[in-house]
N, C-alpha and C. Protein backbone atom coordinates (compact mmCIF):
# COMPACT_ATOMS: atom_id res chain seq x y z
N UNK A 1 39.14 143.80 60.38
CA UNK A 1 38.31 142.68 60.80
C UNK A 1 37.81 142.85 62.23
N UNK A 2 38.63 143.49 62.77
CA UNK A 2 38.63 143.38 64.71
C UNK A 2 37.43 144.57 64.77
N UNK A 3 37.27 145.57 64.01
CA UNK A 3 36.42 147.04 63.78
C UNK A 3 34.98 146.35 63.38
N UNK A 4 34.94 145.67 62.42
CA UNK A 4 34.01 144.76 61.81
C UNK A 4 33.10 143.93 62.82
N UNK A 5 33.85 143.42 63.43
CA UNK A 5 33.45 142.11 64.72
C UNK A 5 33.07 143.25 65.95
N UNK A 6 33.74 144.08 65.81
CA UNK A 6 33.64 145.14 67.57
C UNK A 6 31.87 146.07 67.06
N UNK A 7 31.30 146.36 65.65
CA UNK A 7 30.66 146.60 65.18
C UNK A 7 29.20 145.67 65.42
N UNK A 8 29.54 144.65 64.82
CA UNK A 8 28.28 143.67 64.87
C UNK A 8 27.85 143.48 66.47
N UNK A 9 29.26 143.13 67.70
CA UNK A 9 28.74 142.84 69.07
C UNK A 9 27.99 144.19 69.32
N UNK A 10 28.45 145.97 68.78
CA UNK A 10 27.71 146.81 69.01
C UNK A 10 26.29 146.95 68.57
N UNK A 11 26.06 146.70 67.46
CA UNK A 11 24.79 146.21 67.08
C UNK A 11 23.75 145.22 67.61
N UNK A 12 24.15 143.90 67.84
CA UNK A 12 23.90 143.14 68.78
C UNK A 12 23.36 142.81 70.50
N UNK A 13 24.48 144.29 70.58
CA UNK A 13 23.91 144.52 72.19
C UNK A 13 22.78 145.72 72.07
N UNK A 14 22.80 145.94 71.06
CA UNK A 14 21.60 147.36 71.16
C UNK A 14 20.34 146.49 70.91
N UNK A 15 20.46 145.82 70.11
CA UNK A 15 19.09 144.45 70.00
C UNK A 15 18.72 144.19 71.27
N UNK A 16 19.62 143.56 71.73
CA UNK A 16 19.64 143.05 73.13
C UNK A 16 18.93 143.57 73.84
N UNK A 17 19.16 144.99 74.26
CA UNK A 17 18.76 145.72 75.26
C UNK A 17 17.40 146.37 74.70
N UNK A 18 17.22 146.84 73.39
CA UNK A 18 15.86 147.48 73.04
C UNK A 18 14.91 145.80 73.69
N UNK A 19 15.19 144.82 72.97
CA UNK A 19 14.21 143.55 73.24
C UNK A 19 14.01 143.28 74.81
N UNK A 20 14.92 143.54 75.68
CA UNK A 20 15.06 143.77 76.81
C UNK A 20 14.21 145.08 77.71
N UNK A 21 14.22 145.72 76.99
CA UNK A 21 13.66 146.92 77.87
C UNK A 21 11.86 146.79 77.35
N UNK A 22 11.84 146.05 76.30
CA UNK A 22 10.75 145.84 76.17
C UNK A 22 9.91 144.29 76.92
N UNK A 23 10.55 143.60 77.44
CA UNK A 23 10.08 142.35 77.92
C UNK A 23 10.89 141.71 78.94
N UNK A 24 11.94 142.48 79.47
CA UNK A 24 12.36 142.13 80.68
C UNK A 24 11.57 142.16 82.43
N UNK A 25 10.90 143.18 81.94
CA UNK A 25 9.83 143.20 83.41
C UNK A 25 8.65 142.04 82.79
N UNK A 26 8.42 141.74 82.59
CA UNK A 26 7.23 140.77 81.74
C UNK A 26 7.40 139.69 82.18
N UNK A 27 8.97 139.14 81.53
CA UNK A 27 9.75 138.31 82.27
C UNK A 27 10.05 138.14 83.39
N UNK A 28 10.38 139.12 83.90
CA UNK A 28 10.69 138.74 85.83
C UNK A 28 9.73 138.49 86.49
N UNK A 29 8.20 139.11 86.16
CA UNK A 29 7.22 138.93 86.58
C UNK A 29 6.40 137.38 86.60
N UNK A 30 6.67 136.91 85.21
CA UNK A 30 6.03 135.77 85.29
C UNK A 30 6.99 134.36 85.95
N UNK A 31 8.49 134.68 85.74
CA UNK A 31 9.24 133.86 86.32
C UNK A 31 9.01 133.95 88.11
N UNK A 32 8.61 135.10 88.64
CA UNK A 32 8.11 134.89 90.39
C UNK A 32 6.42 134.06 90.22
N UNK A 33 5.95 134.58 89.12
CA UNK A 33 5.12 133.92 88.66
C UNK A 33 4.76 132.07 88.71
N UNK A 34 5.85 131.87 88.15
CA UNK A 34 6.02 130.38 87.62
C UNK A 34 6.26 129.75 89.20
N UNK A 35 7.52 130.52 89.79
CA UNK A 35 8.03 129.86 91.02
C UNK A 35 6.83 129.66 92.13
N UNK A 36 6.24 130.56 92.24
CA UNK A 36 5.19 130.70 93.05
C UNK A 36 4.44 129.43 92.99
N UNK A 37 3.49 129.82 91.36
CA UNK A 37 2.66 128.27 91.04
C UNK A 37 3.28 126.98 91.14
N UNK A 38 4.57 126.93 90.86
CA UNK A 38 5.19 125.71 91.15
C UNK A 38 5.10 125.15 92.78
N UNK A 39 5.71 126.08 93.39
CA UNK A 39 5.73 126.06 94.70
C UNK A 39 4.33 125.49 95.76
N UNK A 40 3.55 126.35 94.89
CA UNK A 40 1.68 125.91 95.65
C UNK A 40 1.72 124.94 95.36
N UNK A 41 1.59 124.75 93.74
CA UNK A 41 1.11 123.28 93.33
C UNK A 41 1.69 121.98 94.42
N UNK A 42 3.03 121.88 94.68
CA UNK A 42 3.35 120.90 95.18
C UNK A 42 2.97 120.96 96.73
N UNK A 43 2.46 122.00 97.13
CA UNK A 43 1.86 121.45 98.48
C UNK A 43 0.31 121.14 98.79
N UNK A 44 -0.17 120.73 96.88
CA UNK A 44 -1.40 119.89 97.51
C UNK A 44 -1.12 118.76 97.61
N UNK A 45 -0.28 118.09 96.92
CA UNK A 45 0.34 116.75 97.44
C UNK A 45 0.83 116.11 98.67
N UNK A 46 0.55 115.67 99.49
CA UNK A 46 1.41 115.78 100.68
C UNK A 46 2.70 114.70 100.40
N UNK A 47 3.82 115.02 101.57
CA UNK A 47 5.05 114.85 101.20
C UNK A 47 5.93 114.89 99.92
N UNK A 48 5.55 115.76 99.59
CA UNK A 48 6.22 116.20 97.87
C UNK A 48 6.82 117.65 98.20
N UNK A 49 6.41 118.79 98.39
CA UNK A 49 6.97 120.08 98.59
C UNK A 49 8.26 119.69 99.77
N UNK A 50 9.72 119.81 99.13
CA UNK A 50 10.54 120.07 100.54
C UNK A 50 10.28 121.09 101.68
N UNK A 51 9.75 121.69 101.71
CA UNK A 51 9.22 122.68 102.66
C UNK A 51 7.61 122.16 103.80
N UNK A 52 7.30 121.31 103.33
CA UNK A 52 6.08 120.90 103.89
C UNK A 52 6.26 121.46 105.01
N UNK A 53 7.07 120.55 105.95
CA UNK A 53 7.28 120.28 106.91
C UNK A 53 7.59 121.46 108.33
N UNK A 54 8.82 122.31 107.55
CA UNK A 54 8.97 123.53 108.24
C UNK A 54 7.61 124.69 107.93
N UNK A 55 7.00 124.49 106.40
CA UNK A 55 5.93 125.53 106.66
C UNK A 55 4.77 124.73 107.56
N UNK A 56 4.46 123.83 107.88
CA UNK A 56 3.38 123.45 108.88
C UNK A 56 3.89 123.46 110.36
N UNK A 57 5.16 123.32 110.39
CA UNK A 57 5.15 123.91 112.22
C UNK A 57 5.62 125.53 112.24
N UNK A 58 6.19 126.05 110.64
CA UNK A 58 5.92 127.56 111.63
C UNK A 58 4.52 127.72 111.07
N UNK A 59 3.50 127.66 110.62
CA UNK A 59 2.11 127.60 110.67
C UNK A 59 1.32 127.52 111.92
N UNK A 60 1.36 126.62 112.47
CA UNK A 60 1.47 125.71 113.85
C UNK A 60 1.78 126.90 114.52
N UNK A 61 2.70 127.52 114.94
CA UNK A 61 3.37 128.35 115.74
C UNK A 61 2.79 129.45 115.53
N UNK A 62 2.18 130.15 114.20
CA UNK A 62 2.13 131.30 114.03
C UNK A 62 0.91 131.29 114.30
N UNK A 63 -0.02 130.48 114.08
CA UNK A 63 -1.74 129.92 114.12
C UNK A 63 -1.87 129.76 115.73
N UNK A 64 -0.99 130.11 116.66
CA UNK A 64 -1.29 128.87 117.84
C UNK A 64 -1.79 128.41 118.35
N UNK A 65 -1.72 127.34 117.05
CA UNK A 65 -1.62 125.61 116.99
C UNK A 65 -3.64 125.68 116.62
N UNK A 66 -4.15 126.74 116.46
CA UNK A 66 -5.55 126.77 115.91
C UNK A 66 -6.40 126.67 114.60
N UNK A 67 -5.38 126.14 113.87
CA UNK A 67 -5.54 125.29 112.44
C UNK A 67 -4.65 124.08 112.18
N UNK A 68 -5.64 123.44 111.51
CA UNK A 68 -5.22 121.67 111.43
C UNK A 68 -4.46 122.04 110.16
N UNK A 69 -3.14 120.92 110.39
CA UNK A 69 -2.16 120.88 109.07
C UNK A 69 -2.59 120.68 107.76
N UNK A 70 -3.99 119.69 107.64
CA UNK A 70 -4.62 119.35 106.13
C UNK A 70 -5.04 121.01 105.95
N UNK A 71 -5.49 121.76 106.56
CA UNK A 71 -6.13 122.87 106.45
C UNK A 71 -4.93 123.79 105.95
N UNK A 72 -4.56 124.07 107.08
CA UNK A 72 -3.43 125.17 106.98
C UNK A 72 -2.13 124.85 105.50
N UNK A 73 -2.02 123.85 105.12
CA UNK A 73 -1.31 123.38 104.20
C UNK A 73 -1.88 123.69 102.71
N UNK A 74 -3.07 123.56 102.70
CA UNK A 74 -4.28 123.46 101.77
C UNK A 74 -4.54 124.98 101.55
N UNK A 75 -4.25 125.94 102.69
CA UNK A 75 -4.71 127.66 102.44
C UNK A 75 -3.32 127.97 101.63
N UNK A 76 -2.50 127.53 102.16
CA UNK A 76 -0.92 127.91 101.69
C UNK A 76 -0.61 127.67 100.50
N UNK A 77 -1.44 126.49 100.14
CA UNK A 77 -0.98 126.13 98.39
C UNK A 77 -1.96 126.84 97.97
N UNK A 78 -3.33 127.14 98.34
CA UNK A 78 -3.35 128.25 97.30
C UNK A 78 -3.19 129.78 97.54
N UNK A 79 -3.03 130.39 98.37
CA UNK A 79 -2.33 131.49 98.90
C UNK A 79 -1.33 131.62 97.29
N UNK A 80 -0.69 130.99 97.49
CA UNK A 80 1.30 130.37 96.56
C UNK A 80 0.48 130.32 95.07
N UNK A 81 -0.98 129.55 95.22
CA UNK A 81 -1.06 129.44 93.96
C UNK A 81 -1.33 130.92 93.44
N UNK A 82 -2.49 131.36 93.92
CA UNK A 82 -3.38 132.45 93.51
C UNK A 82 -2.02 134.11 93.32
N UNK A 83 -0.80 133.95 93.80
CA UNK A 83 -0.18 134.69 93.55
C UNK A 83 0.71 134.50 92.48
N UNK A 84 1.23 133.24 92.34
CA UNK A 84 1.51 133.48 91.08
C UNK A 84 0.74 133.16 89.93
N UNK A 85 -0.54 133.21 89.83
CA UNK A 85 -1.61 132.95 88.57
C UNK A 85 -1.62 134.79 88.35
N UNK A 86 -1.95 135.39 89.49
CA UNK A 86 -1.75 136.70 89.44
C UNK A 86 -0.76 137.46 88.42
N UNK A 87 0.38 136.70 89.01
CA UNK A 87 1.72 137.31 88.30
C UNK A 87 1.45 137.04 87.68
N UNK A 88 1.65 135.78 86.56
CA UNK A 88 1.58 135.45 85.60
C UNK A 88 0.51 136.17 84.31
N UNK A 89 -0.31 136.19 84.69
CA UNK A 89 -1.04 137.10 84.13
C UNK A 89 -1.58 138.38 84.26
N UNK A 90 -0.57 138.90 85.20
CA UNK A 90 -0.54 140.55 85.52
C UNK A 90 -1.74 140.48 85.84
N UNK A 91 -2.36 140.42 86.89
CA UNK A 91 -3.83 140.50 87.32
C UNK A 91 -3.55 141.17 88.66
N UNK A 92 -4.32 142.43 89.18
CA UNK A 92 -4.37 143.30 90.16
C UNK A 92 -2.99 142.90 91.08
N UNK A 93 -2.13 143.66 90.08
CA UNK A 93 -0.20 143.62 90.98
C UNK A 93 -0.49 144.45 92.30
N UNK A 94 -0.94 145.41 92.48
CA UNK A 94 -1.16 145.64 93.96
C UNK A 94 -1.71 144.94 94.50
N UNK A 95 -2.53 144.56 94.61
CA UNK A 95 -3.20 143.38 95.68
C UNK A 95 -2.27 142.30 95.93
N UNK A 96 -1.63 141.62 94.34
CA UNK A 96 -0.59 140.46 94.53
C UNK A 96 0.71 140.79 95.26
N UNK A 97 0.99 142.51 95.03
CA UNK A 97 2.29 142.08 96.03
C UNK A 97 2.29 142.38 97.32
N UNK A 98 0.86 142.91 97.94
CA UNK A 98 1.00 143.05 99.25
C UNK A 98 0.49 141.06 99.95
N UNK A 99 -0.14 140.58 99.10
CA UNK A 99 -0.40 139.08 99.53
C UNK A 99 1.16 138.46 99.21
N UNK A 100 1.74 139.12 98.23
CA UNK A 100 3.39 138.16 98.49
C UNK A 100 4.19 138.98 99.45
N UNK A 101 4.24 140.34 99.87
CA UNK A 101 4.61 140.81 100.61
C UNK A 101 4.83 139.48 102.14
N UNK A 102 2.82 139.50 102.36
CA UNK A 102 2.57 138.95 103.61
C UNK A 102 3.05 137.69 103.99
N UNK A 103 2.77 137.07 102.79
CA UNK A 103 3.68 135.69 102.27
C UNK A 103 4.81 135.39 102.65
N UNK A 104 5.72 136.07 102.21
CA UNK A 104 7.32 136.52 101.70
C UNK A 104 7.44 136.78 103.44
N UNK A 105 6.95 137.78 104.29
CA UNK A 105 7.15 137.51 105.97
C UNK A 105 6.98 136.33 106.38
N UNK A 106 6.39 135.39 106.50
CA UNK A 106 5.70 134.50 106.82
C UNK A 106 6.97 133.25 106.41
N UNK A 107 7.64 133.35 105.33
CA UNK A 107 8.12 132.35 104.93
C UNK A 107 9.95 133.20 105.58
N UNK A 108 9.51 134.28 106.39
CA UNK A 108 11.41 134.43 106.84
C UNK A 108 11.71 134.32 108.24
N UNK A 109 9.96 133.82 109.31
CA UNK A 109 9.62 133.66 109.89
C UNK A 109 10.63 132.62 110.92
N UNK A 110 10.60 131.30 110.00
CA UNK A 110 11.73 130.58 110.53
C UNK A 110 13.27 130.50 111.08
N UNK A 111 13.32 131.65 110.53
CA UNK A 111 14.82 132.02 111.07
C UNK A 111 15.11 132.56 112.60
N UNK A 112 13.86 133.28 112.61
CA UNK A 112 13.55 133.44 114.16
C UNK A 112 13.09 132.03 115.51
N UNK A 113 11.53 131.82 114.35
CA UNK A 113 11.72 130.04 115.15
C UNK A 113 11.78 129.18 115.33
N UNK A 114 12.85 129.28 114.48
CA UNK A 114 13.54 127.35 114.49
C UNK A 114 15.38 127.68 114.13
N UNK A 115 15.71 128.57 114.55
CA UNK A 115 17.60 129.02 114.12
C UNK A 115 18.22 127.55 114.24
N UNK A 116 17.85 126.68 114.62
CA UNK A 116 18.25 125.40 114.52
C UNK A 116 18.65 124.78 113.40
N UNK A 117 17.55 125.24 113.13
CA UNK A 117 17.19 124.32 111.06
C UNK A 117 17.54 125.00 110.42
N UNK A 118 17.78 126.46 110.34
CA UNK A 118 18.11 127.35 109.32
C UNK A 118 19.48 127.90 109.95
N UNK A 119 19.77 127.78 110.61
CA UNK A 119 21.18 128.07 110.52
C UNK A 119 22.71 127.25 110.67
N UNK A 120 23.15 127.05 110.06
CA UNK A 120 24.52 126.43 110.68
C UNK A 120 25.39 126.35 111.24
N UNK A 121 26.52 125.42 111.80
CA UNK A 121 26.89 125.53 113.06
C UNK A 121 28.23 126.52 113.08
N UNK A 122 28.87 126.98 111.87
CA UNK A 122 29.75 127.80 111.95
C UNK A 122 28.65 129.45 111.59
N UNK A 123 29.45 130.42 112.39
CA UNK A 123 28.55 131.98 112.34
C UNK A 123 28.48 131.98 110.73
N UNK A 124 26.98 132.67 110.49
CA UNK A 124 26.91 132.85 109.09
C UNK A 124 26.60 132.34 108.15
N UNK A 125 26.57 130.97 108.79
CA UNK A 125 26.35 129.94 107.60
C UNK A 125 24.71 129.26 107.66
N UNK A 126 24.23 128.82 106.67
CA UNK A 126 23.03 128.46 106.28
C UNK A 126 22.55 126.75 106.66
N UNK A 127 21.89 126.23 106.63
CA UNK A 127 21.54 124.78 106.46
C UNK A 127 20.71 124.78 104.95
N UNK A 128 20.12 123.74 104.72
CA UNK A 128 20.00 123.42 103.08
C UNK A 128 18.27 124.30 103.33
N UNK A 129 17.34 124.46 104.71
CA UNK A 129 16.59 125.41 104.89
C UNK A 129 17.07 126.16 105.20
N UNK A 130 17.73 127.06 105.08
CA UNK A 130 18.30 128.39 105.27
C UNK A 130 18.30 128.85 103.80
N UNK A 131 19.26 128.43 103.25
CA UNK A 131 19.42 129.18 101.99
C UNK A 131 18.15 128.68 101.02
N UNK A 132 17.23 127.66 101.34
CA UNK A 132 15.81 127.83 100.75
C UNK A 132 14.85 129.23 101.00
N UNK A 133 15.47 129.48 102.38
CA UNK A 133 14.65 130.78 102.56
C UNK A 133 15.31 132.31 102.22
N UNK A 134 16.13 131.91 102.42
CA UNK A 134 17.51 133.41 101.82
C UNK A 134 16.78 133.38 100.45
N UNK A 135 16.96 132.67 99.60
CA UNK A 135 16.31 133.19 98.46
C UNK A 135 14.99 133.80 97.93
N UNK A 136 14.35 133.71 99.28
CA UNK A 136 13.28 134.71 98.98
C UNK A 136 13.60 136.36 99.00
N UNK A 137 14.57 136.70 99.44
CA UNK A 137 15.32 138.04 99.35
C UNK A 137 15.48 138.22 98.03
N UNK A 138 15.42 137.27 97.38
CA UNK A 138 15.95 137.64 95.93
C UNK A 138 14.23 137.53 95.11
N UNK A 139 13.42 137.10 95.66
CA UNK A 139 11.92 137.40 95.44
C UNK A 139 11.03 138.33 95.23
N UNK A 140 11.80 138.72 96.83
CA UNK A 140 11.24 139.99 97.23
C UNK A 140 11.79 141.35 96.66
N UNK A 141 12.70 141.16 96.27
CA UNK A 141 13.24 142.67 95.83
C UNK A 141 13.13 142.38 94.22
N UNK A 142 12.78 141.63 93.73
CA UNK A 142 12.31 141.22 92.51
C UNK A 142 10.87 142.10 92.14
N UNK A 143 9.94 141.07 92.98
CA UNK A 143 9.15 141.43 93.01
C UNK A 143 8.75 143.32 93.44
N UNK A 144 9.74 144.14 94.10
CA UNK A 144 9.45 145.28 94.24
C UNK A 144 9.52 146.03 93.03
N UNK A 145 10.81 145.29 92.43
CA UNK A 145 11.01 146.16 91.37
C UNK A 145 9.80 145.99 90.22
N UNK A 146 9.35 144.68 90.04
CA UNK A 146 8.31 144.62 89.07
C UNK A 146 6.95 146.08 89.11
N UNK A 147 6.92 146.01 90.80
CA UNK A 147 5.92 146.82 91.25
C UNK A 147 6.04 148.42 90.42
N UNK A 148 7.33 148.15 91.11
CA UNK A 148 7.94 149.87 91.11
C UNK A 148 7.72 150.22 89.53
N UNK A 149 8.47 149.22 88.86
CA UNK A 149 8.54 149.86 87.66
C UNK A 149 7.63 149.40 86.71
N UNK A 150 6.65 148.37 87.08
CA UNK A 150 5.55 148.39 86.41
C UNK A 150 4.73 149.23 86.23
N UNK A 151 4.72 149.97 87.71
CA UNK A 151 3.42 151.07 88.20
C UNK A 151 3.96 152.51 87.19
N UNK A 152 5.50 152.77 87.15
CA UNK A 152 6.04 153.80 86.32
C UNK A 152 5.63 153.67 85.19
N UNK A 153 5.34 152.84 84.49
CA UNK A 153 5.47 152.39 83.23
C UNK A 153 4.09 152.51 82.76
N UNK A 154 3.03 152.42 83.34
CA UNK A 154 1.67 152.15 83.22
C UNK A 154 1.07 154.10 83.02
């Protein structure tokens, strides 16, 4: 019975992984995809994106101070949008990941100027913007790999 059962999970995981190797980059792609569009979308709204706020003063800072917040807020959601419509529909991935590249800087920016807000008061530790932005590390190397091994694959 135990040979039987150890059989089927072997079978099972070979499914797994053929269905996987066939639509796992597809997947990762449109899920930075999704996050992205999600992300834009809510900063045409104002006060809806938790991030508003820190992306318009490091905007502010990085602009200095030579674009108005309706403006600069308004390039950013679609910047956010237009990259992940990209992803999502695999539309010119080089172009999209050097604009999320530029992006993806831009948004780790804060850690440099504002360590206030993004960091916490014991060494090491994060504030609730901190680890909003730490997770773009997990974006970004996402997104390389899509590159990398999309471009192999093609």
């Amino acid at each position: 019975m135990l040979v039987y059962l150890l059989n089927i999970a072997d079978k099972a995981e070979k499914s797994l992984v053929k269905w996987l190797e066939k639509y796992a980059l597809i997947l990762l792609r449109m899920a930075i995809g999704i996050i992205y569009l999600w992300f834009g979308a809510l900063k045409f709204f104002p006060e809806v994106s938790p991030a508003e706020t820190l992306a318009l003063d490091t905007i502010r800072i990085l602009s200095l101070g030579m674009l108005a917040d309706q403006v600069s807020i308004v390039m950013l959601a679609v910047w956010e949008c237009l990259i992940g419509i990209a992803l999502i529909f695999n539309i010119k991935l080089r172009t999209t990941l050097v604009l999320l590249l530029l992006h993806m800087a831009g948004t780790l920016t804060p850690f440099v100027l504002f360590p206030e807000m993004t960091f916490g008061g014991e060494p090491y530790t994060f504030t609730l913007f901190g680890q909003y932005i730490m997770k773009n590390v997990v974006i970004i190397t996402a997104a390389l790999v899509v590159f990398a091994v999309g471009r192999k694959g093609k």
